[in-house]
C-alpha atoms as a PDB file:
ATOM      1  CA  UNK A   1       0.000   0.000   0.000  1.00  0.00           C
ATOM      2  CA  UNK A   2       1.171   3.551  -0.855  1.00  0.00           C
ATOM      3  CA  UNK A   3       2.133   5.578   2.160  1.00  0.00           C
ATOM      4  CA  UNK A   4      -1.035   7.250   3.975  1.00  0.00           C
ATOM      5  CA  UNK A   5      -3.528   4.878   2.133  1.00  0.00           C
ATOM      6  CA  UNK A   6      -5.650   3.388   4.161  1.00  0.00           C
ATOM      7  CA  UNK A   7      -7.502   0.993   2.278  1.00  0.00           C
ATOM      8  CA  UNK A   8      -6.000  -1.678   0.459  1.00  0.00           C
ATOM      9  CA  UNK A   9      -7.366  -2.130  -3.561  1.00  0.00           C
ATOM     10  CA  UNK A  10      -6.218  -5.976  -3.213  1.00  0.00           C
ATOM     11  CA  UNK A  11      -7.506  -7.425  -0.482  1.00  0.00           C
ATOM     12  CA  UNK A  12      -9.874  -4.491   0.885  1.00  0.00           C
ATOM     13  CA  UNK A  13      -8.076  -4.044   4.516  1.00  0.00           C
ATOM     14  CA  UNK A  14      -9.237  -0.779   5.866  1.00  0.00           C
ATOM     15  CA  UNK A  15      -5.887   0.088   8.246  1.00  0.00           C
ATOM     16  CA  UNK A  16      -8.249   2.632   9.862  1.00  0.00           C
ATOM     17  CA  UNK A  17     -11.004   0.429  11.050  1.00  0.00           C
ATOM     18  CA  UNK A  18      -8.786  -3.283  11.483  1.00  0.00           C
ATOM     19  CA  UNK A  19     -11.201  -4.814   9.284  1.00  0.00           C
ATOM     20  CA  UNK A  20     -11.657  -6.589   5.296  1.00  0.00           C
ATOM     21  CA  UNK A  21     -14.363  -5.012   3.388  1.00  0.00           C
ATOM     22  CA  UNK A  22     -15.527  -7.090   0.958  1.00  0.00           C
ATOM     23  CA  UNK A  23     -18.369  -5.112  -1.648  1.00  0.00           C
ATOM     24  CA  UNK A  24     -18.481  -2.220   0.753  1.00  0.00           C
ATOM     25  CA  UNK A  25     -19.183  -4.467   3.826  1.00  0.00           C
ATOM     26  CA  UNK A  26     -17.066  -5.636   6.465  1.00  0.00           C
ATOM     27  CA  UNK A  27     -15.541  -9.114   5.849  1.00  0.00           C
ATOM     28  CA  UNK A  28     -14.042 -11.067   8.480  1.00  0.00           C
ATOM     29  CA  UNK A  29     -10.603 -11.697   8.420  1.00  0.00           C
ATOM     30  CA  UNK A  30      -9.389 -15.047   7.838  1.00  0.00           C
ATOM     31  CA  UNK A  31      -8.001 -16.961  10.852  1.00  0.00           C
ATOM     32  CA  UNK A  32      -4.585 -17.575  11.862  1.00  0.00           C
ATOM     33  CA  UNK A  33      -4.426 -21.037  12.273  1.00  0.00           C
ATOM     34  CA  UNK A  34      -1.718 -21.799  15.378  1.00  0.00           C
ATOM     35  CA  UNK A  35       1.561 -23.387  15.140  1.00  0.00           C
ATOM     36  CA  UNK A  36       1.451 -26.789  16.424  1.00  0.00           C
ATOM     37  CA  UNK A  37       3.017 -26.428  19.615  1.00  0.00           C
ATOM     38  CA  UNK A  38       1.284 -22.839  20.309  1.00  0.00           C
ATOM     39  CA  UNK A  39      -0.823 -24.795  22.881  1.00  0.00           C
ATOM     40  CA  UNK A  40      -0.794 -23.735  26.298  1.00  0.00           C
ATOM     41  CA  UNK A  41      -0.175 -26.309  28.809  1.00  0.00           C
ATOM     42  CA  UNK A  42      -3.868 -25.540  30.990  1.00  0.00           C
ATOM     43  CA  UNK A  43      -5.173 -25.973  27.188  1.00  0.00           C
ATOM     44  CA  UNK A  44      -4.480 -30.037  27.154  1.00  0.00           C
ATOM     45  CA  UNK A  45      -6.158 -32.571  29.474  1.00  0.00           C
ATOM     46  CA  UNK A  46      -2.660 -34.219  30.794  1.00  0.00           C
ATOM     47  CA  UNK A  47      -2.489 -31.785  33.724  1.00  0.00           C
ATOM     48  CA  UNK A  48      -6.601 -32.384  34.980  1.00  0.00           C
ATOM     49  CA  UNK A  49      -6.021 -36.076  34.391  1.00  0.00           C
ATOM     50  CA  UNK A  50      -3.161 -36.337  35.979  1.00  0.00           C
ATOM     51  CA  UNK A  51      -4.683 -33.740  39.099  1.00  0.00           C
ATOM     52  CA  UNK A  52      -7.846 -36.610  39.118  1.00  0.00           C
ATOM     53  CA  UNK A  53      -5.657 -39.479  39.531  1.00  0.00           C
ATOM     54  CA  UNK A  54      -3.500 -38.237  42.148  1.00  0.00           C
ATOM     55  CA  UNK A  55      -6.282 -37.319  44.489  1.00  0.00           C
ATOM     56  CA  UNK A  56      -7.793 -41.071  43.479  1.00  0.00           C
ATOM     57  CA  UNK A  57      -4.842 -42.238  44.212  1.00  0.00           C
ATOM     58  CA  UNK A  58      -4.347 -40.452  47.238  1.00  0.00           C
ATOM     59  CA  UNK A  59      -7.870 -41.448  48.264  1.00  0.00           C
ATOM     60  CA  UNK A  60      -7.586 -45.033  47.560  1.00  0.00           C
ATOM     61  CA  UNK A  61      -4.374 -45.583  49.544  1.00  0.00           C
ATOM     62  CA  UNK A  62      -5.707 -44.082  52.751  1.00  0.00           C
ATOM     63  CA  UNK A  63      -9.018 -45.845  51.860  1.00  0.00           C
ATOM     64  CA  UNK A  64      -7.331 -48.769  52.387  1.00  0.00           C
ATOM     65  CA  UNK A  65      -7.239 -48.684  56.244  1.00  0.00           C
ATOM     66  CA  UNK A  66     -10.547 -45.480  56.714  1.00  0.00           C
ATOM     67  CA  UNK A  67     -14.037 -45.956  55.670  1.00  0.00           C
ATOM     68  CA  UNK A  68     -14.558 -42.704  55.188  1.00  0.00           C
ATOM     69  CA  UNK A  69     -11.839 -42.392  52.697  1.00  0.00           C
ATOM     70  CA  UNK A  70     -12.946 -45.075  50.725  1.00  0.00           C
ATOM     71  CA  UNK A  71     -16.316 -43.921  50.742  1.00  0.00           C
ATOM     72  CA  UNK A  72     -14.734 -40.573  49.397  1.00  0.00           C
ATOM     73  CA  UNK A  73     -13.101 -42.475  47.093  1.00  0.00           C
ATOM     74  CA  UNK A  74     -15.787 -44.197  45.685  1.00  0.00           C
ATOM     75  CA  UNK A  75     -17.659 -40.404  45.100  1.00  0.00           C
ATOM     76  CA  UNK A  76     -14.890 -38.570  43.604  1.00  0.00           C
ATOM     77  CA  UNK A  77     -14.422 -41.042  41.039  1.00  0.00           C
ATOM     78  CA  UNK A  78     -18.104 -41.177  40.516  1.00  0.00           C
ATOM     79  CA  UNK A  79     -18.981 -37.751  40.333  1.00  0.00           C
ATOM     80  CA  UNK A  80     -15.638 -37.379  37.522  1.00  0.00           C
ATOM     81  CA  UNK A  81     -16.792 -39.891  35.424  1.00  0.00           C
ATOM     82  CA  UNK A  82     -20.526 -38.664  35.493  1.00  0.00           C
ATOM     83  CA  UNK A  83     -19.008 -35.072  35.065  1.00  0.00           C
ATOM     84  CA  UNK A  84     -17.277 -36.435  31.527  1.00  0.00           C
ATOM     85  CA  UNK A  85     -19.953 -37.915  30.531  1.00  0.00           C
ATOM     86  CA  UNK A  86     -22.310 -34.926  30.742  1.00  0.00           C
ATOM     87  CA  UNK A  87     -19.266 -32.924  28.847  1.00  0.00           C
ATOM     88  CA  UNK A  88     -20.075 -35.661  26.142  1.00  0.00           C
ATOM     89  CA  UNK A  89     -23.866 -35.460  26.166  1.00  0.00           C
ATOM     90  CA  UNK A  90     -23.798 -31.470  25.639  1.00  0.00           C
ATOM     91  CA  UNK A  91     -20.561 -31.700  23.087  1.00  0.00           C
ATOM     92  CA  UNK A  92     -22.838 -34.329  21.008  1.00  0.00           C
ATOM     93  CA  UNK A  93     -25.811 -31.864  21.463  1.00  0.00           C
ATOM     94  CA  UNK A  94     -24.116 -28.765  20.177  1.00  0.00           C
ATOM     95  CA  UNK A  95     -21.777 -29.741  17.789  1.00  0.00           C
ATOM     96  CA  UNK A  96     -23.275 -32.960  16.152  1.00  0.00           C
ATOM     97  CA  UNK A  97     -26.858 -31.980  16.490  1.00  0.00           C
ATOM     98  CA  UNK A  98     -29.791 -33.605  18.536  1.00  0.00           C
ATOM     99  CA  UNK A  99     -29.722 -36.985  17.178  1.00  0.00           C
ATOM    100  CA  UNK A 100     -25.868 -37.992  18.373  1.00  0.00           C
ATOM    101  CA  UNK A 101     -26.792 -36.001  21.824  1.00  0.00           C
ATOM    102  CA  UNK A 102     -30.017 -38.295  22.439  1.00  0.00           C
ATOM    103  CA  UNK A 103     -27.508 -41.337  21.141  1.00  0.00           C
ATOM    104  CA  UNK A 104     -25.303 -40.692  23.578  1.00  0.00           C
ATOM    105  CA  UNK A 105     -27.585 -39.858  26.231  1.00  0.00           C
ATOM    106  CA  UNK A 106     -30.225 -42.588  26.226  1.00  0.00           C
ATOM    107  CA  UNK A 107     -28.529 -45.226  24.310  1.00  0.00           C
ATOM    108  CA  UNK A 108     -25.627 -47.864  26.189  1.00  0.00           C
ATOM    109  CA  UNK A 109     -22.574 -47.249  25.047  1.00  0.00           C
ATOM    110  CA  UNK A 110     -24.316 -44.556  22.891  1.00  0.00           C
ATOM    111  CA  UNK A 111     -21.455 -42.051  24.345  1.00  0.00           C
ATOM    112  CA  UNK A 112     -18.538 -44.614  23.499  1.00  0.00           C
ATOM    113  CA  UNK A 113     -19.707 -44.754  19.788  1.00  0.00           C
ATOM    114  CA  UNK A 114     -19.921 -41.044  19.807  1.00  0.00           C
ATOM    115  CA  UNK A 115     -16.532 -40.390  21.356  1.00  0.00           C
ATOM    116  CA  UNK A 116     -14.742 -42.930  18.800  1.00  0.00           C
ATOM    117  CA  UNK A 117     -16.546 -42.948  15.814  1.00  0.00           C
ATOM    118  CA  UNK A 118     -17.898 -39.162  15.191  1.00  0.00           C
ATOM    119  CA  UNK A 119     -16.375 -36.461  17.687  1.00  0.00           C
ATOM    120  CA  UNK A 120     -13.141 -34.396  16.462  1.00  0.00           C
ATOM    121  CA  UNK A 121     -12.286 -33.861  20.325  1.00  0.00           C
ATOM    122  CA  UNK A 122      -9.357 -35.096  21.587  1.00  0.00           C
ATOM    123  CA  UNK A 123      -9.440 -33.535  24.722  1.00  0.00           C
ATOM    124  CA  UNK A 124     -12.583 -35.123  25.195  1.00  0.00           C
ATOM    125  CA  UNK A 125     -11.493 -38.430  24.129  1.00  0.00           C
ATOM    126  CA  UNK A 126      -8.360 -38.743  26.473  1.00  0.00           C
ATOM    127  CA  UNK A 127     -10.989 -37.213  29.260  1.00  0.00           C
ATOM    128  CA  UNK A 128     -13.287 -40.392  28.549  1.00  0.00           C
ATOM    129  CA  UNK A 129     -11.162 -42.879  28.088  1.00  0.00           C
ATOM    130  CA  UNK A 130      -9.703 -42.064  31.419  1.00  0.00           C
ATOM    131  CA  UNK A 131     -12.813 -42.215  33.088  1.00  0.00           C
ATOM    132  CA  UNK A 132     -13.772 -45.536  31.293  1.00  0.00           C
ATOM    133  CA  UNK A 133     -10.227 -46.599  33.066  1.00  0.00           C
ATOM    134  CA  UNK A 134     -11.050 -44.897  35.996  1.00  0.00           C
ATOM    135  CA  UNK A 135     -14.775 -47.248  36.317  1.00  0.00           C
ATOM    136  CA  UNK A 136     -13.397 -50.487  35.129  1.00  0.00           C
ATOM    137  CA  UNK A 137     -10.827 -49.762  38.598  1.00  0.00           C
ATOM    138  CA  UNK A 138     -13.450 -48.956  40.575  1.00  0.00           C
ATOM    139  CA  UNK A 139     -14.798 -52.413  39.592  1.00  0.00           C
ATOM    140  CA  UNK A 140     -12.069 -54.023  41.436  1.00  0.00           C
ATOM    141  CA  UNK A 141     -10.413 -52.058  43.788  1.00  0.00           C
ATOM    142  CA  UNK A 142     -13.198 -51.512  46.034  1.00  0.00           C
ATOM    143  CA  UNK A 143     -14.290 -54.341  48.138  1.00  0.00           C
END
């Protein structure tokens, strides 16, 4: 662009305003995409899975010998797994429309088919699989 121009004639940026015009309205402008290790580390599910199984784990070792910590135990890991699976229900609801939603609602292993076969999540998919891990532990470690 010339010096003191403030739109441009090839792409329509108006250095004035921040914004494309496109036929005398304003046009979005296109999206950066980020560089593949842009991601912040509170951005990725390692950090939350790993902050869930060290209070499980914490939980289940001093379960071992209190009641009360087992029964703590039992909740925590209960109440994580039917957090991630209501994180599922409403992803399948708003991004894949209300027949995947009601599938993974009302329908066994509904979410699991959703999760694998049709969501583009992955921080949703490590979050499930861990609580899928998380249950089938909870089927044995508790007495």
């Amino acid at each position: 662009m010339p010096r003191g121009a403030i739109l441009c004639t090839q792409c329509g940026f108006n250095t004035a305003t921040g914004q494309r015009t496109v036929a005398g309205r304003p046009a979005p402008l296109p999206k950066r995409k980020p560089a593949s290790g842009e991601t912040p580390w509170y951005a990725t599910p390692w950090p939350y899975v790993g902050a869930v199984l060290l209070i499980l784990g914490a939980l289940y070792y001093l379960g071992r010998t209190n009641d009360d910590m087992k029964f703590a135990f039992v909740i925590v890991a209960a109440l994580y797994s039917f957090t991630i699976h209501l994180m599922v229900v409403i992803s399948a609801f708003r991004n894949d429309g209300a027949a995947y939603g009601f599938v993974s609602l009302c329908v066994p292993f509904g979410a699991l088919y959703y999760i694998l076969k049709v969501s583009e999540n992955d921080t949703l998919k490590v979050l499930y699989t861990t609580a899928i891990v998380i249950n089938l532990l909870l089927k044995f470690a508790v007495d």
